[in-house]
C-alpha atoms as a PDB file:
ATOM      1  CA  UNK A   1       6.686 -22.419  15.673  1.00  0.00           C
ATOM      2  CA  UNK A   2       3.141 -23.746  15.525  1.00  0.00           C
ATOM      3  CA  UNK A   3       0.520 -22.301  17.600  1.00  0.00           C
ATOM      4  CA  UNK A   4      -2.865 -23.751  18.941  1.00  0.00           C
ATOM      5  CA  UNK A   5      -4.753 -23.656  15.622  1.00  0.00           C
ATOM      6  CA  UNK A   6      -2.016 -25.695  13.931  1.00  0.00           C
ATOM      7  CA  UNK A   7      -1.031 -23.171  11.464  1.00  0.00           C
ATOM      8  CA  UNK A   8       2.237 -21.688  12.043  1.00  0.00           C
ATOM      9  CA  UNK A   9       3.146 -18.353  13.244  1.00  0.00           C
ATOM     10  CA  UNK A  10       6.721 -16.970  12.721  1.00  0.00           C
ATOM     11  CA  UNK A  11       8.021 -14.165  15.522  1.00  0.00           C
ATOM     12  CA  UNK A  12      10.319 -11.464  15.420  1.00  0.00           C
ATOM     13  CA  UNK A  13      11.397  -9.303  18.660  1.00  0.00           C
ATOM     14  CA  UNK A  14      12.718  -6.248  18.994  1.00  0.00           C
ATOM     15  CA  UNK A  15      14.244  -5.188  22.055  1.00  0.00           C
ATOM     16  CA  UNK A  16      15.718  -1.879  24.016  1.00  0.00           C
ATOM     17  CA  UNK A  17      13.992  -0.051  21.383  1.00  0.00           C
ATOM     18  CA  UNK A  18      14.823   4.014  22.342  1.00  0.00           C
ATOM     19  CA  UNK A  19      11.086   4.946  22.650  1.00  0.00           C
ATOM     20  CA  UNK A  20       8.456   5.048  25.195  1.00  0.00           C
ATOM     21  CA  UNK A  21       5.766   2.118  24.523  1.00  0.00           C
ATOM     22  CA  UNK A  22       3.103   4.580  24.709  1.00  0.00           C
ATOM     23  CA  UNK A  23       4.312   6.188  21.331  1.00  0.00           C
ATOM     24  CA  UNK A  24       5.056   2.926  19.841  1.00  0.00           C
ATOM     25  CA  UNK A  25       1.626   1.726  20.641  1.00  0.00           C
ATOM     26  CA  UNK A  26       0.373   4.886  18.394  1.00  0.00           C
ATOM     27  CA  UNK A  27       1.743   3.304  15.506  1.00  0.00           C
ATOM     28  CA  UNK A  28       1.129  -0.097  16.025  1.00  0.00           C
ATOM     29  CA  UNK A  29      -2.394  -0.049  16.445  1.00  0.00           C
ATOM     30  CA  UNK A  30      -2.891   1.366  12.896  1.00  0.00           C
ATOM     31  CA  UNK A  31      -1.342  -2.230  11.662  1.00  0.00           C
ATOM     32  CA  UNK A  32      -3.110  -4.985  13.658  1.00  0.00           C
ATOM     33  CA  UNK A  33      -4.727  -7.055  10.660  1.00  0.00           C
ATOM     34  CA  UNK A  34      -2.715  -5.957   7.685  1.00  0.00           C
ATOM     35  CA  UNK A  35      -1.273  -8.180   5.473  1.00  0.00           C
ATOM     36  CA  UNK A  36       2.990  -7.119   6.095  1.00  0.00           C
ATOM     37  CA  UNK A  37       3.853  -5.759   2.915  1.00  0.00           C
ATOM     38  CA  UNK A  38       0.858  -3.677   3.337  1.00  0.00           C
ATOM     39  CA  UNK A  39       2.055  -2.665   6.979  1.00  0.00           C
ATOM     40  CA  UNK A  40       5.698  -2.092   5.573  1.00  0.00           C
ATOM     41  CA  UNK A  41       4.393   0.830   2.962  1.00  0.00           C
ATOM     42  CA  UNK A  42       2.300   2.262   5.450  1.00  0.00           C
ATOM     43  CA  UNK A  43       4.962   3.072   8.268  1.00  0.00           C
ATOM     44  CA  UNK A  44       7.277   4.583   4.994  1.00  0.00           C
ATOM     45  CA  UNK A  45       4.761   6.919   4.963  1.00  0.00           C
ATOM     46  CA  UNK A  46       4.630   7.762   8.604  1.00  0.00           C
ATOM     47  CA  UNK A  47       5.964  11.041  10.421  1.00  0.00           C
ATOM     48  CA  UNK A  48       6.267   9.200  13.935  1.00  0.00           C
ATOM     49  CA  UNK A  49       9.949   7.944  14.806  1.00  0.00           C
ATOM     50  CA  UNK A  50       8.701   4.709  16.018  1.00  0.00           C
ATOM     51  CA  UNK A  51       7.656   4.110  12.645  1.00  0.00           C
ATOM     52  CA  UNK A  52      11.413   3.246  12.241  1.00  0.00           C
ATOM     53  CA  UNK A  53      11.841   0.283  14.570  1.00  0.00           C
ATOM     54  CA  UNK A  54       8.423  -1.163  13.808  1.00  0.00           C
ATOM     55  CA  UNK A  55       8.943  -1.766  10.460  1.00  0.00           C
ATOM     56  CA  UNK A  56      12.382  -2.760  11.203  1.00  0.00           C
ATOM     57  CA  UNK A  57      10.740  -6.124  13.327  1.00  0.00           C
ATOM     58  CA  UNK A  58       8.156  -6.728  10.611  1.00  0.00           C
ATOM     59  CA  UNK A  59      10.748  -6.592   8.152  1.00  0.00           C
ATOM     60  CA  UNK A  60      12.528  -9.109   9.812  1.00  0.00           C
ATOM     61  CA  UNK A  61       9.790 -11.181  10.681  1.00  0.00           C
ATOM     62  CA  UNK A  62       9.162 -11.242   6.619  1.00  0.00           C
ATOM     63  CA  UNK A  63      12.801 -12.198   5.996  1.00  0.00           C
ATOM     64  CA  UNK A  64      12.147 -15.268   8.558  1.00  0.00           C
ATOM     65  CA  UNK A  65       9.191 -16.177   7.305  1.00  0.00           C
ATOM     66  CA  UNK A  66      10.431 -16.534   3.669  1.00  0.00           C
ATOM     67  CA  UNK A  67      14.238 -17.924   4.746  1.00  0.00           C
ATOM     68  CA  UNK A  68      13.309 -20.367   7.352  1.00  0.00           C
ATOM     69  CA  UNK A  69       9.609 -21.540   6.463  1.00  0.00           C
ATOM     70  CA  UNK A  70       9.286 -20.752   2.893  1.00  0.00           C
ATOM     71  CA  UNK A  71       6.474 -18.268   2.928  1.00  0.00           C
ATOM     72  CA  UNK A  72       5.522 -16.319   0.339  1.00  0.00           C
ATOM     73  CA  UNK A  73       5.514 -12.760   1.197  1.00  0.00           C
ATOM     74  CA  UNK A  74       2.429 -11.638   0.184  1.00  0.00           C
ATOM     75  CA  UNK A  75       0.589 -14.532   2.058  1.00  0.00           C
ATOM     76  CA  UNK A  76       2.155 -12.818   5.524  1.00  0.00           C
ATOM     77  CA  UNK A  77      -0.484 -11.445   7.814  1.00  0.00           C
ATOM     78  CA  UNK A  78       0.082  -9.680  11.166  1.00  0.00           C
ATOM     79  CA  UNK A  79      -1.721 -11.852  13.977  1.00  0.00           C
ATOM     80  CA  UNK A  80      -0.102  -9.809  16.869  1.00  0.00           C
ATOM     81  CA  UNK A  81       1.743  -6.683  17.352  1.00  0.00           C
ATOM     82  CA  UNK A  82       2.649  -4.956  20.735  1.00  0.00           C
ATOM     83  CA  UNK A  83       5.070  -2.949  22.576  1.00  0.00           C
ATOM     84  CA  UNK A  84       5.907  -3.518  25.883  1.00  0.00           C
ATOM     85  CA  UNK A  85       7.831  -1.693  28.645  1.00  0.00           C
ATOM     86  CA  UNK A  86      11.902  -2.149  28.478  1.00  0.00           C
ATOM     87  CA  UNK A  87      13.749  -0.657  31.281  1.00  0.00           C
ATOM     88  CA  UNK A  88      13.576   2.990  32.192  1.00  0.00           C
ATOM     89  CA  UNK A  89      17.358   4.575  32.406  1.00  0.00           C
ATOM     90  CA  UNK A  90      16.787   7.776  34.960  1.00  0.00           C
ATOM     91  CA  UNK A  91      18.906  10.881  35.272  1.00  0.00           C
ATOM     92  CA  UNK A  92      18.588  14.420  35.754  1.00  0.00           C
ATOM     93  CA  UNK A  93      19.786  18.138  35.534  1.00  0.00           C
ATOM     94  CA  UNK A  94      19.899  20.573  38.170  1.00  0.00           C
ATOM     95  CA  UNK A  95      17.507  23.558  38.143  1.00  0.00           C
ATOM     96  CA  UNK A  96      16.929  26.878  39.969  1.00  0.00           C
ATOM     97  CA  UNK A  97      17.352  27.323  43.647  1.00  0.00           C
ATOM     98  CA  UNK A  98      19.027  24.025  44.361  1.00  0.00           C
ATOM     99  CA  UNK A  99      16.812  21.495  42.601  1.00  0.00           C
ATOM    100  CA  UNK A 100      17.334  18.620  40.513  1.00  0.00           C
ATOM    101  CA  UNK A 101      14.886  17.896  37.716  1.00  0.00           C
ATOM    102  CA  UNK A 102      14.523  14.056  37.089  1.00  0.00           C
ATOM    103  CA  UNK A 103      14.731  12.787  33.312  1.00  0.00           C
ATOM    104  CA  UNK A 104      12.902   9.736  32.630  1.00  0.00           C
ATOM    105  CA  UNK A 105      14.560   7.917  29.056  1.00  0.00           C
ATOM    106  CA  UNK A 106      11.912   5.682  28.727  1.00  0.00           C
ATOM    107  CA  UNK A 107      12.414   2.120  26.373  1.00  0.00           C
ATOM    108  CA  UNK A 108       9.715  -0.495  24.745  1.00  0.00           C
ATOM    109  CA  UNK A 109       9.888  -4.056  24.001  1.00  0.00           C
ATOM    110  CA  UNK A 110       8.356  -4.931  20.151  1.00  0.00           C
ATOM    111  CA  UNK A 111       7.051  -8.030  19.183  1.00  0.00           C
ATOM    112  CA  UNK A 112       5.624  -9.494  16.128  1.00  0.00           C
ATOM    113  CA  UNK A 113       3.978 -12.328  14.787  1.00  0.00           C
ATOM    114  CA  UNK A 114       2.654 -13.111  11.668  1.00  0.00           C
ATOM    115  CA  UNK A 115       0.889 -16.190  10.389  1.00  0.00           C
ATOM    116  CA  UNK A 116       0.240 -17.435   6.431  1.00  0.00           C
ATOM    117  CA  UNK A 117      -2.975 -16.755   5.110  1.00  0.00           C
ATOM    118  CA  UNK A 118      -3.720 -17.966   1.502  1.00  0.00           C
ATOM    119  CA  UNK A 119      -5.796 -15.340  -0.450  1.00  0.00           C
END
């Protein structure tokens, strides 16, 4: 895919991911700029569970990249990462008195894109 500037960009999406956006954006905005293999040993390192599925669509992004275009790896950088809203699944348990307490299993969107950049 080629994008205004006429280099090209290579995507990666990652949808129905099992975690709210708002704790996906805490992890993602720690990578915006980083070269992807440098992303990729940064989230091993993280404690957050959305580290998980975020490296997951860079990964993939990489493997892309290098199958379909012929980038070199280390030439990857991340142009734009965010996490959007996926659907909201909404149940409930029953508390005290007669009342029913409303569970909210939030979901995120992830997408990726990286672009070459010689060194």
């Amino acid at each position: 895919m080629e994008d205004y500037a006429g280099s090209f960009e290579v995507r990666a999406v990652n949808k129905y991911v099992s975690s709210s956006a708002q704790k996906v954006r805490l992890v993602i905005d720690q990578l915006r700029g980083m070269r992807a293999e440098a992303a990729l040993a940064v989230l091993a390192y993280m404690p957050q569970g959305a580290a998980k599925p975020v490296a997951k669509t860079i990964a993939s992004a990489l493997a892309s990249a290098e199958e379909n275009f012929g980038f070199a790896r280390e030439d990857m950088v991340i142009s734009y990462i965010v996490a959007d809203e996926g659907p909201t699944r909404r149940g409930g348990r029953f508390g005290a008195r007669g009342r029913f307490k409303p569970i909210l299993k939030r979901s995120s969107h992830i997408t990726v894109v990286l672009i070459e950049e010689s060194a």
